[in-house]
C-alpha atoms as a PDB file:
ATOM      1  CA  UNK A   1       0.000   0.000   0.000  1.00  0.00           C
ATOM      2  CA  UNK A   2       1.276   3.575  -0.769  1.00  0.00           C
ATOM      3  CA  UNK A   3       1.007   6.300   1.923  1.00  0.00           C
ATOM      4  CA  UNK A   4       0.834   9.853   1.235  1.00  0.00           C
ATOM      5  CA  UNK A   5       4.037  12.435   1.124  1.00  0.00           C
ATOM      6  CA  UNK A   6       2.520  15.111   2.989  1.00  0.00           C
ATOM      7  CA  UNK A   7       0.581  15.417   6.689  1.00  0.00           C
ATOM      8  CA  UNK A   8      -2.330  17.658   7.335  1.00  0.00           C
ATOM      9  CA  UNK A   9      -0.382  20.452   9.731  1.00  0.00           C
ATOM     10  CA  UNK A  10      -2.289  21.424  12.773  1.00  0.00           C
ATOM     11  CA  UNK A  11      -0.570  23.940  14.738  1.00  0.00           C
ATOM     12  CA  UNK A  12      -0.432  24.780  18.462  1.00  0.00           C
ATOM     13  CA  UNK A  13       0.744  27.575  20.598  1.00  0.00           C
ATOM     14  CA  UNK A  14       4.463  26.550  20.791  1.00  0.00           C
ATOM     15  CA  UNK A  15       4.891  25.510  16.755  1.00  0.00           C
ATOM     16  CA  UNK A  16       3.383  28.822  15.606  1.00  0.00           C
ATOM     17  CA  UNK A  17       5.936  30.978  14.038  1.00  0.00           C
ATOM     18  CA  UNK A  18       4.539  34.758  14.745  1.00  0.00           C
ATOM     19  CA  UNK A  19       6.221  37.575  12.841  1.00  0.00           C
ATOM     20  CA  UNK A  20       5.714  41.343  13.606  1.00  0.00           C
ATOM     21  CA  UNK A  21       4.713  43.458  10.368  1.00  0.00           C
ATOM     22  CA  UNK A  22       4.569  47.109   9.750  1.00  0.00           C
ATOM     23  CA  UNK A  23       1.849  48.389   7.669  1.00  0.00           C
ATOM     24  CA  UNK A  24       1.796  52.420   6.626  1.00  0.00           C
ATOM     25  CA  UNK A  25      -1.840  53.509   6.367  1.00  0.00           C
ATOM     26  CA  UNK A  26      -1.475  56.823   5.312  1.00  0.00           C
ATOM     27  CA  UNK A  27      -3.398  56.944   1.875  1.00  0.00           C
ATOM     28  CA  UNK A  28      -4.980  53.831   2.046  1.00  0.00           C
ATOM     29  CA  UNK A  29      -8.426  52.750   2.214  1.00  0.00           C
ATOM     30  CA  UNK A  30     -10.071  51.786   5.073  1.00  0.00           C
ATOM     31  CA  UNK A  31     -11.834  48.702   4.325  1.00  0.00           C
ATOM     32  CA  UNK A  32      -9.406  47.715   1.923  1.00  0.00           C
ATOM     33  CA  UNK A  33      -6.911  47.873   4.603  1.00  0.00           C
ATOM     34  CA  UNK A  34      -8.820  46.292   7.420  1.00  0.00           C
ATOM     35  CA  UNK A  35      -9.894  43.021   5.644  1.00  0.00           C
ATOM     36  CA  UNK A  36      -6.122  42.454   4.828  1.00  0.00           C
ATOM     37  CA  UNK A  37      -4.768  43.375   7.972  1.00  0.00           C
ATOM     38  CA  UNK A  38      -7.602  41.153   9.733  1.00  0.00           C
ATOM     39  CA  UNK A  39      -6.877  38.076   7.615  1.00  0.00           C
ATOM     40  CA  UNK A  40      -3.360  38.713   8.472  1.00  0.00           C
ATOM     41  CA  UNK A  41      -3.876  38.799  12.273  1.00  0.00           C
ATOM     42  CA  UNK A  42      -6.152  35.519  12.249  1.00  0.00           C
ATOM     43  CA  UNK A  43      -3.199  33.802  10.109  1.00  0.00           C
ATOM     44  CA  UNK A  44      -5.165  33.060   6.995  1.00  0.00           C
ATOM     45  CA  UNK A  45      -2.396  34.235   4.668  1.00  0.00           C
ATOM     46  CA  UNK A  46       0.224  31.127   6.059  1.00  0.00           C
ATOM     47  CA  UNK A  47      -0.408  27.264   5.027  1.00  0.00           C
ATOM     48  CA  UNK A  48      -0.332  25.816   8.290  1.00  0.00           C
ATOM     49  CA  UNK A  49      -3.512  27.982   9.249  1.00  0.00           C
ATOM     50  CA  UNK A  50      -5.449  26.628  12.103  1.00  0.00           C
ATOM     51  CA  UNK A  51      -9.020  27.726  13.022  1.00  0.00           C
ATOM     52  CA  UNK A  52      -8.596  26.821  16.403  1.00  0.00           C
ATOM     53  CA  UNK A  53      -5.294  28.363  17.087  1.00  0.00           C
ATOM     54  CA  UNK A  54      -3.932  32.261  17.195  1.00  0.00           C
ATOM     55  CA  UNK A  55      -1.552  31.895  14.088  1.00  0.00           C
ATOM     56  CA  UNK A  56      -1.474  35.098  12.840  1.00  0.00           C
ATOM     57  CA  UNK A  57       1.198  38.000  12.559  1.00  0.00           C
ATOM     58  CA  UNK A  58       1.477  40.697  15.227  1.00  0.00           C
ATOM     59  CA  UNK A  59       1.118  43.902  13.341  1.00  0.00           C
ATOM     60  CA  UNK A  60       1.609  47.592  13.801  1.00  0.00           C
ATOM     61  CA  UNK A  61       0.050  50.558  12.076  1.00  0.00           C
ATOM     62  CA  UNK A  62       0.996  53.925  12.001  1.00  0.00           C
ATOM     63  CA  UNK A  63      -0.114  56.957  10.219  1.00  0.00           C
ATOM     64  CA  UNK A  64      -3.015  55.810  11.360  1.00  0.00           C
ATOM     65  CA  UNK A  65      -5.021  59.737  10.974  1.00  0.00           C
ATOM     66  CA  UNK A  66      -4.312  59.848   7.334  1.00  0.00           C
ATOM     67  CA  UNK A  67      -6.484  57.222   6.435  1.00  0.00           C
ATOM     68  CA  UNK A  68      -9.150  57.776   3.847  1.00  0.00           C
ATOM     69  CA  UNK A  69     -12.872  56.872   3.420  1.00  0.00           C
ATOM     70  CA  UNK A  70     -14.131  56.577  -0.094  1.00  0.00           C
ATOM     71  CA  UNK A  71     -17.539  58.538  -0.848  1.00  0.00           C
ATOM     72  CA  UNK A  72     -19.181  60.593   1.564  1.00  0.00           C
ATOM     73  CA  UNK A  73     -18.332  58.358   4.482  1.00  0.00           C
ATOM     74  CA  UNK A  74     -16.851  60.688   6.612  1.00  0.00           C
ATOM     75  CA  UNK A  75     -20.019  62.271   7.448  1.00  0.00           C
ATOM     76  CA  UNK A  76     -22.678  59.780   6.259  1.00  0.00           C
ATOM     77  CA  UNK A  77     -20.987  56.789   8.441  1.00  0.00           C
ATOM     78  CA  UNK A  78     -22.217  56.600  11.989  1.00  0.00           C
ATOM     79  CA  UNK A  79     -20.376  54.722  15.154  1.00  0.00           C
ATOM     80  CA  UNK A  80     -22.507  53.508  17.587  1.00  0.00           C
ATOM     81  CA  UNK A  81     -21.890  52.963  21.222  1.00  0.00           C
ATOM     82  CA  UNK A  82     -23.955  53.415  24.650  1.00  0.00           C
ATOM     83  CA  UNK A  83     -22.795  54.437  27.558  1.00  0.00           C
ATOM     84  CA  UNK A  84     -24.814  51.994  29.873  1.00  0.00           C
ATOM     85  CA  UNK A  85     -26.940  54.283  31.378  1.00  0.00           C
ATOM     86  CA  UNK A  86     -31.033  54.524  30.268  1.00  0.00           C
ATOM     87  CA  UNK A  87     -31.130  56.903  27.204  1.00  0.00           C
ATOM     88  CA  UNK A  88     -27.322  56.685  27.039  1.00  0.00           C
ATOM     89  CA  UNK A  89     -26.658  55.725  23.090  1.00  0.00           C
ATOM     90  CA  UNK A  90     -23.951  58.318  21.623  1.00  0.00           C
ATOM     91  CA  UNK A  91     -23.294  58.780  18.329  1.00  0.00           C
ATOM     92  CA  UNK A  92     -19.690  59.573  16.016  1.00  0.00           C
ATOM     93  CA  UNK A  93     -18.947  60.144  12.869  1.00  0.00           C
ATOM     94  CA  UNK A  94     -15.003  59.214  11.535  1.00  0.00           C
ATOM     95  CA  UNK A  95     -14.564  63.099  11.126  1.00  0.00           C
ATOM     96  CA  UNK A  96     -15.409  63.276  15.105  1.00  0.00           C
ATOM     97  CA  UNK A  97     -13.934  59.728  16.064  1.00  0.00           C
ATOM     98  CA  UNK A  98     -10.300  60.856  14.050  1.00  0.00           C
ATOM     99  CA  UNK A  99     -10.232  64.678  15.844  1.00  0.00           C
ATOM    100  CA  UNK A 100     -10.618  62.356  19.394  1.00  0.00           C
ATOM    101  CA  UNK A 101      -8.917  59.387  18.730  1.00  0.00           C
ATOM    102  CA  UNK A 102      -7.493  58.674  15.472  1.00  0.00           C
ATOM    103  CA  UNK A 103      -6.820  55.292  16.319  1.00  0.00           C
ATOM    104  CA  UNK A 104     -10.205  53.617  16.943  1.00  0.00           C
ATOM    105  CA  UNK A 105     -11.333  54.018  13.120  1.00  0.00           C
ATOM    106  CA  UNK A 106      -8.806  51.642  12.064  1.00  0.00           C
ATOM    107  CA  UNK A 107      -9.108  49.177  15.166  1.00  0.00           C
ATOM    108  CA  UNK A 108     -13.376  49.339  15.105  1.00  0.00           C
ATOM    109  CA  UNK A 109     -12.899  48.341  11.052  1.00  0.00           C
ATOM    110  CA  UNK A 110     -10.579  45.133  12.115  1.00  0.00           C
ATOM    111  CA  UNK A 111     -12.003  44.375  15.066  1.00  0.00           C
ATOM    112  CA  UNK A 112     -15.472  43.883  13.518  1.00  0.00           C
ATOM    113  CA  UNK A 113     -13.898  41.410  10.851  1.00  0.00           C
ATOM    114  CA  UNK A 114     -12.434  38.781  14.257  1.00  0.00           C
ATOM    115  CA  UNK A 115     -14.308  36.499  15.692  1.00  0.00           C
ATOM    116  CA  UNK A 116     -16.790  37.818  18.509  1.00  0.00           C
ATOM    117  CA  UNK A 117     -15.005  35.085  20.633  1.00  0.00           C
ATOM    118  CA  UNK A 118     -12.102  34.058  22.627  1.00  0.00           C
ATOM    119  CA  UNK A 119      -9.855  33.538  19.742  1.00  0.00           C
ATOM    120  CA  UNK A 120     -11.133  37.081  18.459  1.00  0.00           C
ATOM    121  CA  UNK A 121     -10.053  38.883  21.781  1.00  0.00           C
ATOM    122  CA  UNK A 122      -6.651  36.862  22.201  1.00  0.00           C
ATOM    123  CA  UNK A 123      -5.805  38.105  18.179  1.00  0.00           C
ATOM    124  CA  UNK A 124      -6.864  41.541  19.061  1.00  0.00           C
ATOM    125  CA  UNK A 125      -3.536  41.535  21.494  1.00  0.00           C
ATOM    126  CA  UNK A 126      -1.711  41.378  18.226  1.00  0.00           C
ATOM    127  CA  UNK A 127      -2.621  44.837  16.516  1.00  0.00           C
ATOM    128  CA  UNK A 128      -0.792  48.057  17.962  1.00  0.00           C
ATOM    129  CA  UNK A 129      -2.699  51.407  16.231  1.00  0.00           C
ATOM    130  CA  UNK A 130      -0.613  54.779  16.039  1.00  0.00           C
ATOM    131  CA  UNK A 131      -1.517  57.507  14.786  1.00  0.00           C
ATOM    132  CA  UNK A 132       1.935  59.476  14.000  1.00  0.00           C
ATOM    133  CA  UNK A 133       5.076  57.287  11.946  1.00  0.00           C
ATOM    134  CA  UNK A 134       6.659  56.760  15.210  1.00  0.00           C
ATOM    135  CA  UNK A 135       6.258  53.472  17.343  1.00  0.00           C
ATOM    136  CA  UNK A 136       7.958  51.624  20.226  1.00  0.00           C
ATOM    137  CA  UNK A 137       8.545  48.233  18.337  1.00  0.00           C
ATOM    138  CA  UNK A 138      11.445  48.794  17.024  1.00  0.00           C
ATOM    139  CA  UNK A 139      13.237  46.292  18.587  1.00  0.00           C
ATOM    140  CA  UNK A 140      10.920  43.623  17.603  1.00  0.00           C
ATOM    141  CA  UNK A 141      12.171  44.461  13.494  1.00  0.00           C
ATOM    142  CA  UNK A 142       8.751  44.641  11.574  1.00  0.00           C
ATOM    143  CA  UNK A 143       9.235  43.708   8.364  1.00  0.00           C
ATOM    144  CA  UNK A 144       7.257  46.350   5.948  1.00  0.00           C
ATOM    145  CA  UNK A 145       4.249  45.303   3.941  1.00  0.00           C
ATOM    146  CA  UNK A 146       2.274  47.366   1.540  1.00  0.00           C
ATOM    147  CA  UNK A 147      -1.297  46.940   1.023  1.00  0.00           C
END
């Protein structure tokens, strides 16, 4: 009988090999750069993906303020949140959310492509928002990737 030349790979915590990237967001598009940065944080993009297991990248984004919205999203869009208190929903646009904090446009687009689970909020660890060029991971090396 013949046996196969390749095994199915199932990672685990200690074989994963986790890289740190560096992705410059200034000019890109927001949902353009979400949905690749979120496949790249669940660790879609390697071939030893497991569902089960954090494989993905740890990734850092700067420039984070000069994103851009296509069409008239920066008023049009609305962000929802409540404050917990009767009568307490509040309401943003991205032209209010980036004077505040430039940050959460980026990490509210990524965040809502994870899984609304423990996986999800174990691979949200991985993503470090900034919104000027400089960060504190320097010592880590991220490799640059454009989008």
């Amino acid at each position: 009988m013949e046996s196969k030349s390749y095994k199915t790979v199932s990672l685990n915590a200690q074989t994963v090999d986790k890289n740190w990237i560096l992705v410059d967001a200034e000019n890109q598009v927001l949902g353009r750069l979400s949905s690749e940065v979120a496949k790249r944080l669940r660790g879609k993009h390697k071939p030893g993906f497991t569902p089960h297991v954090d494989c993905g990248d740890n990734i850092v984004i700067i420039n984070a303020e000069k994103i851009r919205l296509t069409g008239n999203k920066w008023t049009d869009k609305e962000y929802v949140r409540h404050t917990g208190y009767p009568g307490g929903q509040r309401f943003a646009t991205p032209a209010e959310l980036l004077e505040k904090h430039p940050t959460r446009i980026i990490e509210k687009a990524v965040y809502g492509m994870l899984p609304k689970n423990k996986l999800g909020n174990a691979v949200k660890g991985n993503l470090y928002v900034y919104a000027g060029s400089e960060h504190p991971h320097e010592g880590q090396k991220p490799v640059t990737v454009t989008i």
